[in-house]
PDB file of N, CA and C in Angstrom:
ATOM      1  N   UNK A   1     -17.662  -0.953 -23.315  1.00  0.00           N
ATOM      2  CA  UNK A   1     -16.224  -0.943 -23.189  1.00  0.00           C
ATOM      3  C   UNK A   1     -15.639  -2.347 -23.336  1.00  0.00           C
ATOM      4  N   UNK A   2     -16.496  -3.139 -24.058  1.00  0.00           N
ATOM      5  CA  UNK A   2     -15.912  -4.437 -23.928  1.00  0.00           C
ATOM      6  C   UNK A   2     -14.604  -4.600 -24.962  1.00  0.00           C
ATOM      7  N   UNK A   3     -13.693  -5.517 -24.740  1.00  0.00           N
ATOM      8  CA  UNK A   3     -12.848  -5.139 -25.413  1.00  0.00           C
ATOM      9  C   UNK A   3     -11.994  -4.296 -25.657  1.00  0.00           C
ATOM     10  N   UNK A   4     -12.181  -3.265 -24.390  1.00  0.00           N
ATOM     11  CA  UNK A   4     -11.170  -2.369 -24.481  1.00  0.00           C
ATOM     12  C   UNK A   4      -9.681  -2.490 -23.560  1.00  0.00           C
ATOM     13  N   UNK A   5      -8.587  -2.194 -23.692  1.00  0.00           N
ATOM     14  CA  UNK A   5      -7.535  -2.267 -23.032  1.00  0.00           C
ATOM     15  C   UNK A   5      -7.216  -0.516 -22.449  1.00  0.00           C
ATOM     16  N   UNK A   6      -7.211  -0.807 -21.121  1.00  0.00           N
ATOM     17  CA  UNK A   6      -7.484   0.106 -20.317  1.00  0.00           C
ATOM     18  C   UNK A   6      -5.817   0.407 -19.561  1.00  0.00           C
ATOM     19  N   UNK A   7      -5.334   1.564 -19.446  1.00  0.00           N
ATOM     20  CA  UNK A   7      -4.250   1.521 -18.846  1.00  0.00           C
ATOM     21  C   UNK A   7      -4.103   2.266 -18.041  1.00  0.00           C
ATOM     22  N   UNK A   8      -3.784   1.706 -16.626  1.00  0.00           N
ATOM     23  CA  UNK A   8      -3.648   2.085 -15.191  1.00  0.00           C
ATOM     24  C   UNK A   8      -2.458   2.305 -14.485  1.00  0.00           C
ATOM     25  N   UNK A   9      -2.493   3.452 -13.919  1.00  0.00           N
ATOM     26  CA  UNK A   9      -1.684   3.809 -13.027  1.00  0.00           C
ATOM     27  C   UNK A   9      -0.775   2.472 -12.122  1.00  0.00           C
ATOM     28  N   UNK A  10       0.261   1.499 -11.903  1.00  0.00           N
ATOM     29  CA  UNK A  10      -0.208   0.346 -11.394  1.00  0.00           C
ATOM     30  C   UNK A  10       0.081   0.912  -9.899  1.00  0.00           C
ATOM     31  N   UNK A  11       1.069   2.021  -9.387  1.00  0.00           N
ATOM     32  CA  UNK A  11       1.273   2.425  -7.780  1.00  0.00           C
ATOM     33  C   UNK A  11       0.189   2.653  -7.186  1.00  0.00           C
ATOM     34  N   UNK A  12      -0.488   3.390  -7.786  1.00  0.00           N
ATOM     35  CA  UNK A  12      -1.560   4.521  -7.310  1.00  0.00           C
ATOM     36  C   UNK A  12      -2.711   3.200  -7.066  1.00  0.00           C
ATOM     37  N   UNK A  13      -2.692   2.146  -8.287  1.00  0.00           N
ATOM     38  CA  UNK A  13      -3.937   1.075  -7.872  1.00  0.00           C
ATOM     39  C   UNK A  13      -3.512   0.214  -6.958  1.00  0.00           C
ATOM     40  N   UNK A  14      -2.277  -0.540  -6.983  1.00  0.00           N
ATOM     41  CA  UNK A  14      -2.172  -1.636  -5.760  1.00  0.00           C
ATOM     42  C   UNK A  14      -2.018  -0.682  -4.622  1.00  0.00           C
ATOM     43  N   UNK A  15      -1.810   0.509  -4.318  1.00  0.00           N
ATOM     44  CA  UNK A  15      -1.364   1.304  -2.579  1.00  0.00           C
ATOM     45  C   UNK A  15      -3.083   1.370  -2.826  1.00  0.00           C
ATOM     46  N   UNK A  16      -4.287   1.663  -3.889  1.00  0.00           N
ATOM     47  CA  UNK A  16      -5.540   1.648  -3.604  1.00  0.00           C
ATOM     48  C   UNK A  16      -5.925   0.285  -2.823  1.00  0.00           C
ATOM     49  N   UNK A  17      -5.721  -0.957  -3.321  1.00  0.00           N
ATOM     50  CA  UNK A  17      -5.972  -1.912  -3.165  1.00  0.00           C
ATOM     51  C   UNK A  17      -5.083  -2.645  -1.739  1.00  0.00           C
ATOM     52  N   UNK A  18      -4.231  -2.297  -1.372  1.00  0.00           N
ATOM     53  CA  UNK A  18      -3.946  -2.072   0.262  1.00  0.00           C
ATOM     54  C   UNK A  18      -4.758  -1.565   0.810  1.00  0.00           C
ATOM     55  N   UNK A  19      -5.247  -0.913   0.635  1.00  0.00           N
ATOM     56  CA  UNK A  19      -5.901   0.677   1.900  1.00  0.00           C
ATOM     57  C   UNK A  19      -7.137   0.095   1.976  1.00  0.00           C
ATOM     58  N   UNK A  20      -7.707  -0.703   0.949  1.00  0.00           N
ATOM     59  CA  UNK A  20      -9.138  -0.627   1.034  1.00  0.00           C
ATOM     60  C   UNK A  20      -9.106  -3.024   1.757  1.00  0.00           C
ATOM     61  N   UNK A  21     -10.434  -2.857   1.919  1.00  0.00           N
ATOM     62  CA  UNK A  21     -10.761  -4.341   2.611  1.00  0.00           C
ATOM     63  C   UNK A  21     -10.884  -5.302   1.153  1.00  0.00           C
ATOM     64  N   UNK A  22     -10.477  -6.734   0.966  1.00  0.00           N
ATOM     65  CA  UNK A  22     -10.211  -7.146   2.088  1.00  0.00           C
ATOM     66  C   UNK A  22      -8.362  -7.213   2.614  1.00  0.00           C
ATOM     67  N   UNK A  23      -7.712  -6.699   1.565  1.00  0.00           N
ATOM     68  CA  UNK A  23      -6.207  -6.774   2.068  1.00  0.00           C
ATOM     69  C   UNK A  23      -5.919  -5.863   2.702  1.00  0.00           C
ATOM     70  N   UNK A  24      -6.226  -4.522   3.323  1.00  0.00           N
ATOM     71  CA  UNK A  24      -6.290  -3.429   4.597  1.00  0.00           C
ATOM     72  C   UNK A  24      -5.933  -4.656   5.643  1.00  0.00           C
ATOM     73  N   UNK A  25      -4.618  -4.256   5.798  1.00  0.00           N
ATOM     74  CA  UNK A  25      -4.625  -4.922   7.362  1.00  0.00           C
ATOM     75  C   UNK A  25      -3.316  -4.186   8.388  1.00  0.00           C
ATOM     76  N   UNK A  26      -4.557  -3.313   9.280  1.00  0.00           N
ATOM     77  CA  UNK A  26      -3.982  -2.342  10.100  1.00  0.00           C
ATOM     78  C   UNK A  26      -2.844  -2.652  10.987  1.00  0.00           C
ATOM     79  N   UNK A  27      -2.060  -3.703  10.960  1.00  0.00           N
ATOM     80  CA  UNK A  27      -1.035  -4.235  11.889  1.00  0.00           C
ATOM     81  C   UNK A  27       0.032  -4.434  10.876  1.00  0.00           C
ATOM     82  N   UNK A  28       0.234  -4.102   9.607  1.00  0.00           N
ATOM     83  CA  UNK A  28       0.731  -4.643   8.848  1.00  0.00           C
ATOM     84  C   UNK A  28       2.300  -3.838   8.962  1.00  0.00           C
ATOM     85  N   UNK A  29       2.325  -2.559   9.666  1.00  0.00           N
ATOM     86  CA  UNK A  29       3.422  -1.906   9.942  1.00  0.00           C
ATOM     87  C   UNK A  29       4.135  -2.842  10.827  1.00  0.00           C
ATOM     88  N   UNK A  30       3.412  -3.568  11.893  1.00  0.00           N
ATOM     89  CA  UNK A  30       3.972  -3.791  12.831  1.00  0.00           C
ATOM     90  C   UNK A  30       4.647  -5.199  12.486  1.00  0.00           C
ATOM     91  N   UNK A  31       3.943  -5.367  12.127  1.00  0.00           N
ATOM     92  CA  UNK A  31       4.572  -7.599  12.101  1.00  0.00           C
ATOM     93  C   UNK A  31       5.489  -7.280  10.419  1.00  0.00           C
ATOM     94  N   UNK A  32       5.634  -6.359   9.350  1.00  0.00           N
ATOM     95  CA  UNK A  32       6.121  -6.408   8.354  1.00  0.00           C
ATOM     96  C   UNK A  32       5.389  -6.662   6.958  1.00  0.00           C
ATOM     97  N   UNK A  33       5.728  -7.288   5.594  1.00  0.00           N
ATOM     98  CA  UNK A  33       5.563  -7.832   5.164  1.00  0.00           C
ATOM     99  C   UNK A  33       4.325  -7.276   3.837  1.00  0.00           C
ATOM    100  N   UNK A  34       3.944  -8.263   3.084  1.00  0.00           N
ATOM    101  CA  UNK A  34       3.095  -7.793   2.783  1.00  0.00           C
ATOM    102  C   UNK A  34       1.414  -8.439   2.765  1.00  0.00           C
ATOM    103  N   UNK A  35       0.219  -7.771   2.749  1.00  0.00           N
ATOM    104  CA  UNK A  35      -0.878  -8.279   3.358  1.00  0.00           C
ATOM    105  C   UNK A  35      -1.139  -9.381   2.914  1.00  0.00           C
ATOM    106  N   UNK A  36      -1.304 -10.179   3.576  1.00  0.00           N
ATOM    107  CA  UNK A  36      -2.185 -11.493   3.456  1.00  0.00           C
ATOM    108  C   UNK A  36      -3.041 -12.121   2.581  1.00  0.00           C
ATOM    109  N   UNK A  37      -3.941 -10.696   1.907  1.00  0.00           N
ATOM    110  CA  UNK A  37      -5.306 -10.923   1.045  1.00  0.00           C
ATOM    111  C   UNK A  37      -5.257 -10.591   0.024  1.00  0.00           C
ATOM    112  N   UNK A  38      -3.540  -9.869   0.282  1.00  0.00           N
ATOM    113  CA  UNK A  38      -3.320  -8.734  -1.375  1.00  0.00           C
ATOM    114  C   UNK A  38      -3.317  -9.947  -2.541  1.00  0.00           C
ATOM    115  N   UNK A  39      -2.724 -11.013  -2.232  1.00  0.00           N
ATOM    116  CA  UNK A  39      -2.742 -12.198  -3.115  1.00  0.00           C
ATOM    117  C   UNK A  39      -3.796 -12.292  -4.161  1.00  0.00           C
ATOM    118  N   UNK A  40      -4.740 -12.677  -3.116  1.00  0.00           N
ATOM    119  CA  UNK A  40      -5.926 -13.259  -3.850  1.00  0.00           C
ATOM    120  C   UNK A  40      -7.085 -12.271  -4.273  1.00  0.00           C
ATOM    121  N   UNK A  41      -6.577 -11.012  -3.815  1.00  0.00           N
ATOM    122  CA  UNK A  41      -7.189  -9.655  -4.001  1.00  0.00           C
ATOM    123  C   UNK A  41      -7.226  -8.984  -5.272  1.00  0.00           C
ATOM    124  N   UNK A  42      -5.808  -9.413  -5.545  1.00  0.00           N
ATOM    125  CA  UNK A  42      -5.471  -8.992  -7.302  1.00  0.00           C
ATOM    126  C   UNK A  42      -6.068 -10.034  -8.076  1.00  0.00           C
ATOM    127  N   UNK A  43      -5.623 -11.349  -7.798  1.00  0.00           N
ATOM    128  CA  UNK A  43      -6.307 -12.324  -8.578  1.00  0.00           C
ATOM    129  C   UNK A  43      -8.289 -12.470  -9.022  1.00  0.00           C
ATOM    130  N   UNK A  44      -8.725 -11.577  -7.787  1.00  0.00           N
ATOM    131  CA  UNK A  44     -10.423 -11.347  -7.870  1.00  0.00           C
ATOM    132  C   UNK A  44     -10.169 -10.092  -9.215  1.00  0.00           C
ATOM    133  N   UNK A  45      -9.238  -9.320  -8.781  1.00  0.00           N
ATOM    134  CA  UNK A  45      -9.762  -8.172  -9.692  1.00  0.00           C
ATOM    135  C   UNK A  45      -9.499  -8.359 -11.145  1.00  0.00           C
ATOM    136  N   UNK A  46      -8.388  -8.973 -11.105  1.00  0.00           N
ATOM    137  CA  UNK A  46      -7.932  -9.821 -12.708  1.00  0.00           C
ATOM    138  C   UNK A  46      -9.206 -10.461 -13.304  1.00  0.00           C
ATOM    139  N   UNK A  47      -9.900 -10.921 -12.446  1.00  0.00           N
ATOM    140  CA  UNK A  47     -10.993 -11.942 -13.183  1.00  0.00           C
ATOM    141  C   UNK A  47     -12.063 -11.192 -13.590  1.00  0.00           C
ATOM    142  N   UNK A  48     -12.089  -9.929 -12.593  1.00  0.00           N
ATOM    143  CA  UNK A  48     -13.581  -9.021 -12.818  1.00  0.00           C
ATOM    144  C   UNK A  48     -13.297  -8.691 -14.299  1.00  0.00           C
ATOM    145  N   UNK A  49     -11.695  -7.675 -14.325  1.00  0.00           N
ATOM    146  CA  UNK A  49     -11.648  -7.072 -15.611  1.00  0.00           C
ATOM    147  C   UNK A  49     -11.940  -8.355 -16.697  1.00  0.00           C
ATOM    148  N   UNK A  50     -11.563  -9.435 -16.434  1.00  0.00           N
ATOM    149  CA  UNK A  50     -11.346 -10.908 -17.642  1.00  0.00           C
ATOM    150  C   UNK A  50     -12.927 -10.787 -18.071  1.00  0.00           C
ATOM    151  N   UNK A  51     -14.044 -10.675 -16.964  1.00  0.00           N
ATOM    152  CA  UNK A  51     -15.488 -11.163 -16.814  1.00  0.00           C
ATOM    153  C   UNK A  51     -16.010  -9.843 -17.730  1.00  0.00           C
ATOM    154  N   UNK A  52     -15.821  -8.607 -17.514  1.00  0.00           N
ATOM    155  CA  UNK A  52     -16.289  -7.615 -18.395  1.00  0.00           C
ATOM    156  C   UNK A  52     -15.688  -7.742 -19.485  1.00  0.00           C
ATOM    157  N   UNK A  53     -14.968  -8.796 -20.297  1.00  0.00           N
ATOM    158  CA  UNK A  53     -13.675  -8.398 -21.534  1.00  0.00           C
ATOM    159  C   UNK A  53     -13.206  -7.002 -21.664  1.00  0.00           C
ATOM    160  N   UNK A  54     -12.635  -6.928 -20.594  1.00  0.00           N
ATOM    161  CA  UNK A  54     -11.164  -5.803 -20.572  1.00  0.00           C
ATOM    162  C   UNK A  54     -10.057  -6.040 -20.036  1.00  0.00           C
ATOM    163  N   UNK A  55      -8.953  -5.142 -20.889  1.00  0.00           N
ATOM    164  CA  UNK A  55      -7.644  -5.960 -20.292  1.00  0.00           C
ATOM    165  C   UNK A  55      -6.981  -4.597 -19.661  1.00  0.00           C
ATOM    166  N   UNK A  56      -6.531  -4.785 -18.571  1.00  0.00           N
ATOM    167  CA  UNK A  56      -5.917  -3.934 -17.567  1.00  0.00           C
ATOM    168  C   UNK A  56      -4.136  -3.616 -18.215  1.00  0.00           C
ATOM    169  N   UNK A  57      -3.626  -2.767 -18.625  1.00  0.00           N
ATOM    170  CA  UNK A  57      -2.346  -2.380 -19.302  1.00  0.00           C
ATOM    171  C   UNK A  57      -2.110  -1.696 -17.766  1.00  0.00           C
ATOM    172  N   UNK A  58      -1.048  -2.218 -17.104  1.00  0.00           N
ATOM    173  CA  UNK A  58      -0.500  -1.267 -15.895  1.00  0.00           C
ATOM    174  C   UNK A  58       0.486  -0.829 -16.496  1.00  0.00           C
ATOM    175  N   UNK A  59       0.708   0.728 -16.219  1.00  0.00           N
ATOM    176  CA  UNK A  59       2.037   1.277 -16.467  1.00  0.00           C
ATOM    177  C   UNK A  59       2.633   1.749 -14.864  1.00  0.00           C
ATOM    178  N   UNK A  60       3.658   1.309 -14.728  1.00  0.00           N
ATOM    179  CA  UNK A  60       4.761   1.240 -13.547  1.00  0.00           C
ATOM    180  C   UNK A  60       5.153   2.868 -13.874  1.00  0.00           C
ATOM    181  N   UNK A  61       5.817   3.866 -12.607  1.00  0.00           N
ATOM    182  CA  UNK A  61       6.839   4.528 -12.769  1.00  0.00           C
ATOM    183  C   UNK A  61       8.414   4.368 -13.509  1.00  0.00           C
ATOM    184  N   UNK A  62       8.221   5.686 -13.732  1.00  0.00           N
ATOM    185  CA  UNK A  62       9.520   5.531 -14.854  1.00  0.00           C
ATOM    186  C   UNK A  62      10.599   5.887 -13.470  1.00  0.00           C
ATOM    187  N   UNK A  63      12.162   6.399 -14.311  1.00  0.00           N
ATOM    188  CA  UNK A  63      13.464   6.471 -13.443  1.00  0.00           C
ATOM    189  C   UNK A  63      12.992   7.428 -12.853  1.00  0.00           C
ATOM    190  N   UNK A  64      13.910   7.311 -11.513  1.00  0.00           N
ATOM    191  CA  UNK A  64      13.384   8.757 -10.426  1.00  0.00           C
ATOM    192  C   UNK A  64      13.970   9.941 -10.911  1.00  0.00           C
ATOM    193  N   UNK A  65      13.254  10.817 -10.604  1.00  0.00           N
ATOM    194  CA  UNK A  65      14.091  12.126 -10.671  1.00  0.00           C
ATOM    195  C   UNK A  65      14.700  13.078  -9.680  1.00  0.00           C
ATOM    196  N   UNK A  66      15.605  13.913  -9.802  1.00  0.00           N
ATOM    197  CA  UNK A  66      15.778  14.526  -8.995  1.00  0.00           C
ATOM    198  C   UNK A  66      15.315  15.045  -7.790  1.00  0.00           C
ATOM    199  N   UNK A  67      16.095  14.677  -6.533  1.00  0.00           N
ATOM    200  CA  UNK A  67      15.088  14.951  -5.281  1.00  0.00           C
ATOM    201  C   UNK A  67      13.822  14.229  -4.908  1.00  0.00           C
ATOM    202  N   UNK A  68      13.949  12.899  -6.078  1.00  0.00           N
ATOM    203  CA  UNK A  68      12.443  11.907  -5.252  1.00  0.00           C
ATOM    204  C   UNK A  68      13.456  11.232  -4.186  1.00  0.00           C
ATOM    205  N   UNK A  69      14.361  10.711  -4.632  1.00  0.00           N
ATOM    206  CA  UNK A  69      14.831  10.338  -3.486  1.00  0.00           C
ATOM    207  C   UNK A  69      14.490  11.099  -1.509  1.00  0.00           C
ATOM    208  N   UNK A  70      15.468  11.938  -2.097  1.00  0.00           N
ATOM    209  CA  UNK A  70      15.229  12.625  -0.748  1.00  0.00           C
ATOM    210  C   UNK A  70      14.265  13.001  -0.191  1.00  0.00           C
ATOM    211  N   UNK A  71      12.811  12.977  -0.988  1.00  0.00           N
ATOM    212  CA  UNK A  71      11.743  13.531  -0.200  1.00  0.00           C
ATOM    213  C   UNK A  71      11.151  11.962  -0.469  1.00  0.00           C
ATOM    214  N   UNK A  72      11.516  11.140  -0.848  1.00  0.00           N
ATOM    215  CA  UNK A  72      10.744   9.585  -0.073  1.00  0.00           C
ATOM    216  C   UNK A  72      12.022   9.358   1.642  1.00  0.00           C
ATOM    217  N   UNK A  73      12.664   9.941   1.105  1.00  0.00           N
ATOM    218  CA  UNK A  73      13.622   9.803   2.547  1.00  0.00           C
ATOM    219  C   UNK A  73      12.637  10.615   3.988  1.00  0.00           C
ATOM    220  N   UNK A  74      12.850  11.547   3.093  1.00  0.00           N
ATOM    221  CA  UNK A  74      11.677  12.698   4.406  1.00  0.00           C
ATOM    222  C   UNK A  74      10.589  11.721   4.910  1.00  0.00           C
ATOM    223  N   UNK A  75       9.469  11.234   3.731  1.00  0.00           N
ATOM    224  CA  UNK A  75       8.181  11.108   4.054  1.00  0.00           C
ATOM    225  C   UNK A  75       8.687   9.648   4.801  1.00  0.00           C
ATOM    226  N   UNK A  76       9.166   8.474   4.661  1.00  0.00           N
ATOM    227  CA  UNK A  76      10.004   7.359   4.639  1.00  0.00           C
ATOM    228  C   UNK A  76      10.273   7.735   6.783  1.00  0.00           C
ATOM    229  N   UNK A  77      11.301   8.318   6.902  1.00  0.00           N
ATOM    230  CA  UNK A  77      11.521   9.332   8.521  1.00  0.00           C
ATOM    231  C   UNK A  77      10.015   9.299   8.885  1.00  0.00           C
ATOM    232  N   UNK A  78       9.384  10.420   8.388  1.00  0.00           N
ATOM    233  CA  UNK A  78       7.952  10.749   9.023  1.00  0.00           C
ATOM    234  C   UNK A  78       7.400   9.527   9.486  1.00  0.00           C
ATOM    235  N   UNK A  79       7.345   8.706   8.760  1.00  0.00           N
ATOM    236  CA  UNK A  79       6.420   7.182   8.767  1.00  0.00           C
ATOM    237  C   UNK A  79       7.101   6.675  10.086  1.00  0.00           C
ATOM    238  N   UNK A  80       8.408   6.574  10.216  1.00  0.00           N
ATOM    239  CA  UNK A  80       9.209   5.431  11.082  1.00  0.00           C
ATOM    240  C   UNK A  80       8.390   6.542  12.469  1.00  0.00           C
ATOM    241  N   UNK A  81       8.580   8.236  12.767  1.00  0.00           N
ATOM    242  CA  UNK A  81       8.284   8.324  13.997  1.00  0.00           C
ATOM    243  C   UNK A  81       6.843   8.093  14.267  1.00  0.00           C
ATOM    244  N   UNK A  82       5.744   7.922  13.118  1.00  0.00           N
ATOM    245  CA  UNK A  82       4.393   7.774  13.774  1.00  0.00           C
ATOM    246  C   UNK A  82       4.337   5.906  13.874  1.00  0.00           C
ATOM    247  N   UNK A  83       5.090   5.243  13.548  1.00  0.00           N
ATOM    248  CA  UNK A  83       5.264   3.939  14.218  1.00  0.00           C
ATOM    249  C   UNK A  83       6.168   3.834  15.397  1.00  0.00           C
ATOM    250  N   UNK A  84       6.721   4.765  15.776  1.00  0.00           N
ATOM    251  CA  UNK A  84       7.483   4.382  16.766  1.00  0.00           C
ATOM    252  C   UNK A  84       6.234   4.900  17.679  1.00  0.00           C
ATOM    253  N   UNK A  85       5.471   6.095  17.819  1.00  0.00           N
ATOM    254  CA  UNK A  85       4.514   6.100  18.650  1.00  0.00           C
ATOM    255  C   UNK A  85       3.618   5.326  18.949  1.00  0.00           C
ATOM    256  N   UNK A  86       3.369   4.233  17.573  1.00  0.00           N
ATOM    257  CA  UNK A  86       2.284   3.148  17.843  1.00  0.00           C
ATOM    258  C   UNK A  86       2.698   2.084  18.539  1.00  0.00           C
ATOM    259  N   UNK A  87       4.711   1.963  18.671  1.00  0.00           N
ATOM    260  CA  UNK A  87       4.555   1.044  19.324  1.00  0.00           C
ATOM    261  C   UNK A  87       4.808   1.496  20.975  1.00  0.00           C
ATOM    262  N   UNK A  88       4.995   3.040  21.196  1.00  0.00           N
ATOM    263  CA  UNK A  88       5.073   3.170  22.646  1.00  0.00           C
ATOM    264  C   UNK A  88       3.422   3.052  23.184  1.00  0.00           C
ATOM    265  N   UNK A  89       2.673   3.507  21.805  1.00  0.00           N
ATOM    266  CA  UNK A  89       1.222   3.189  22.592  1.00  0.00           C
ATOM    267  C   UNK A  89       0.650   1.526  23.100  1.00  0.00           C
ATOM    268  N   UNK A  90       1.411   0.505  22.413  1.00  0.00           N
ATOM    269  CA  UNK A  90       1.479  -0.514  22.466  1.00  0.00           C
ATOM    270  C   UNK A  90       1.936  -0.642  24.129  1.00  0.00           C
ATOM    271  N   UNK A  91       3.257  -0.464  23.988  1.00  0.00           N
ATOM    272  CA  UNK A  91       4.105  -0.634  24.935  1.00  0.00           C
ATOM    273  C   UNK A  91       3.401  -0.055  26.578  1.00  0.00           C
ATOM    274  N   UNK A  92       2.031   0.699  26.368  1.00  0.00           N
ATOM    275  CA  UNK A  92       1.382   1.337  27.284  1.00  0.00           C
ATOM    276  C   UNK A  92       0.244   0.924  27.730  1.00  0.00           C
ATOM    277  N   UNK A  93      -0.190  -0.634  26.867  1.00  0.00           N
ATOM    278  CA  UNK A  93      -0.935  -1.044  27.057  1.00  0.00           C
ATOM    279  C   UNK A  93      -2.370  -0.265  26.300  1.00  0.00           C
ATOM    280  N   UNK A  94      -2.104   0.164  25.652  1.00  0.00           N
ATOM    281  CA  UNK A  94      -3.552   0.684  24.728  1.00  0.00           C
ATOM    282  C   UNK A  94      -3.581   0.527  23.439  1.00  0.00           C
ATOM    283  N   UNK A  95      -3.998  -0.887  23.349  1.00  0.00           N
ATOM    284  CA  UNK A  95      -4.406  -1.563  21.991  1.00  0.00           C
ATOM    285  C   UNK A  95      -4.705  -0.683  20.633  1.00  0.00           C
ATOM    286  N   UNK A  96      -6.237  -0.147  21.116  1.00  0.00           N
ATOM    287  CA  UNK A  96      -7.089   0.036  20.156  1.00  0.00           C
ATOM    288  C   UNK A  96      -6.027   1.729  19.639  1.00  0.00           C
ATOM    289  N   UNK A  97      -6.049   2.371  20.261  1.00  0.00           N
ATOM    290  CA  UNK A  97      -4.869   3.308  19.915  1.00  0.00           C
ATOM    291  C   UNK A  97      -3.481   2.851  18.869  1.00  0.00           C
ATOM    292  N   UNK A  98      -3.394   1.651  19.313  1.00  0.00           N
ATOM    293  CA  UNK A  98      -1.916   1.414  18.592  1.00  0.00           C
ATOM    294  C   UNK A  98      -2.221   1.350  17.664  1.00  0.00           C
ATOM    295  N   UNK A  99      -3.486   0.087  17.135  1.00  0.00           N
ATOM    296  CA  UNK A  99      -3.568  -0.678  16.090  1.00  0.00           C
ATOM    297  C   UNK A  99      -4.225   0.440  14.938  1.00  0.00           C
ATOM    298  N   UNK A 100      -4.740   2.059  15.741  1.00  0.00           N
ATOM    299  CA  UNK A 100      -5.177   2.944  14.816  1.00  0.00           C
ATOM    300  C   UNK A 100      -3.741   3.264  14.459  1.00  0.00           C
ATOM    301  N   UNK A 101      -2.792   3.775  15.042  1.00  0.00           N
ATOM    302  CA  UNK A 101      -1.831   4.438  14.750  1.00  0.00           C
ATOM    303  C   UNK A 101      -0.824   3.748  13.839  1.00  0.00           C
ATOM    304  N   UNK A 102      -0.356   2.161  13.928  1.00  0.00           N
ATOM    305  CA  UNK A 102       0.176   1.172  12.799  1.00  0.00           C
ATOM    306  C   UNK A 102      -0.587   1.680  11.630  1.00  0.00           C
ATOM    307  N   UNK A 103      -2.005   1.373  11.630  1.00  0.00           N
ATOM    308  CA  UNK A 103      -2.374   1.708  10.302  1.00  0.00           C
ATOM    309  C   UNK A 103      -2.227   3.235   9.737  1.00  0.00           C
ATOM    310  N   UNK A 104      -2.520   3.828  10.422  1.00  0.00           N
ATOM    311  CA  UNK A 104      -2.373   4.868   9.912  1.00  0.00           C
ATOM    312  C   UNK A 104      -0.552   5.568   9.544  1.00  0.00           C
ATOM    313  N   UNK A 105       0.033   4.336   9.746  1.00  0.00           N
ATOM    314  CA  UNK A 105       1.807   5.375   9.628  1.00  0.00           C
ATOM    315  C   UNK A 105       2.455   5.629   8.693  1.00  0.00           C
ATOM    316  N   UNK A 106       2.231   4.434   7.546  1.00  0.00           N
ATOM    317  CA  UNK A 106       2.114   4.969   6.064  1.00  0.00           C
ATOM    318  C   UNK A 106       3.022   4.227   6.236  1.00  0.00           C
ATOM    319  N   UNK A 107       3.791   3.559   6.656  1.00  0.00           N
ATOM    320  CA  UNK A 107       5.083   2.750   6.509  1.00  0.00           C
ATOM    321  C   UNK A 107       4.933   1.465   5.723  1.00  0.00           C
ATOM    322  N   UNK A 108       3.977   0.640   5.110  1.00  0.00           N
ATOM    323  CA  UNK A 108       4.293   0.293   4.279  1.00  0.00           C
ATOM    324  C   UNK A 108       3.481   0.632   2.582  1.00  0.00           C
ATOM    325  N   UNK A 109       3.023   1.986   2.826  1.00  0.00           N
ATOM    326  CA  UNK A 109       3.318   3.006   1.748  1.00  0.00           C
ATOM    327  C   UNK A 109       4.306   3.260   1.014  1.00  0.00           C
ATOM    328  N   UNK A 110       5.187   3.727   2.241  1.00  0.00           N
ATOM    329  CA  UNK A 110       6.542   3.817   1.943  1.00  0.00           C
ATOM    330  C   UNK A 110       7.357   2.955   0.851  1.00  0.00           C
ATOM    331  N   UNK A 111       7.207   1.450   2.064  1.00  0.00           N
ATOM    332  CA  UNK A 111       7.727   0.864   1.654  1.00  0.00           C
ATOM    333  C   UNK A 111       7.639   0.352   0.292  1.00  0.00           C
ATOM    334  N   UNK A 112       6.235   0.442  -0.191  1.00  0.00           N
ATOM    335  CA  UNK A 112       5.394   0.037  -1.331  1.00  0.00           C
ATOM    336  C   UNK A 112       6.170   1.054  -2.803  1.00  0.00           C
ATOM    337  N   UNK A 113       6.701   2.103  -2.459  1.00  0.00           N
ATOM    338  CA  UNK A 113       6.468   3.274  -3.308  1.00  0.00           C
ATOM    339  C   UNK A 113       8.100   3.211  -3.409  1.00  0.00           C
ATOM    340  N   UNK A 114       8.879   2.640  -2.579  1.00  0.00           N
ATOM    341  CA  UNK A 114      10.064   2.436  -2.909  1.00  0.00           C
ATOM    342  C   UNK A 114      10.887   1.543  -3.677  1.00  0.00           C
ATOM    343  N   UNK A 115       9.438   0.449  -4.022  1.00  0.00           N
ATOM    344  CA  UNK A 115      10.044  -0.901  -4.772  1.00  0.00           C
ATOM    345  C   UNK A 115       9.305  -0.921  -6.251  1.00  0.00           C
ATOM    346  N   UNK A 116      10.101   0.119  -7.398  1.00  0.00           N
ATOM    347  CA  UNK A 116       9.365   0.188  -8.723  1.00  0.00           C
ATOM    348  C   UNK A 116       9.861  -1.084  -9.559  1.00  0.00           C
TER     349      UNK A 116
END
């Protein structure tokens, strides 16, 4: 496949490349922002494809359509109440609970899937 130009999903790969180590970082609902490692995370993977000679073609989402809005609104809601539970679990003094429940709230999924 050398030499080939390969074209990727680019949402579906950077929300891959969140989720997985080393830019996974389960607090990331809570403090904001975006991860820390995602930086230099893309820049490793840029080099892998460079090192095999292949070139990565990302294709972005096109215009929304009807009703994405409103059901990123829905899923968008869903996210805010399973962070609001992570932070009453916080607020309760049970760490290891919270820091599962931040990660798991999808909130900056969300947020990820809202900025084409």
């Amino acid at each position: 496949m050398q030499n080939a130009v390969i074209a990727i999903e680019a949402t579906n790969y950077l929300q891959h490349m969140m989720d997985e180590p080393p830019a996974h970082e389960p607090l990331l609902a809570a403090l904001g922002g975006e991860p820390i490692a995602l930086k230099l995370h893309i820049h490793q993977e840029l080099d892998r494809w460079k090192e095999n000679k292949m070139r990565p073609l990302f294709v972005f989402d096109g215009q929304s359509v009807v009703g994405k809005d409103e059901m990123r609104l829905r899923a968008a809601k869903t996210a805010l109440n399973h962070t609001k539970k992570a932070w009453e679990l916080y607020a309760e003094n049970q760490p290891s609970p919270a820091v599962k429940a931040f990660g798991s709230s999808g909130m900056i999924n969300q947020a990820c899937q809202g900025h084409h």
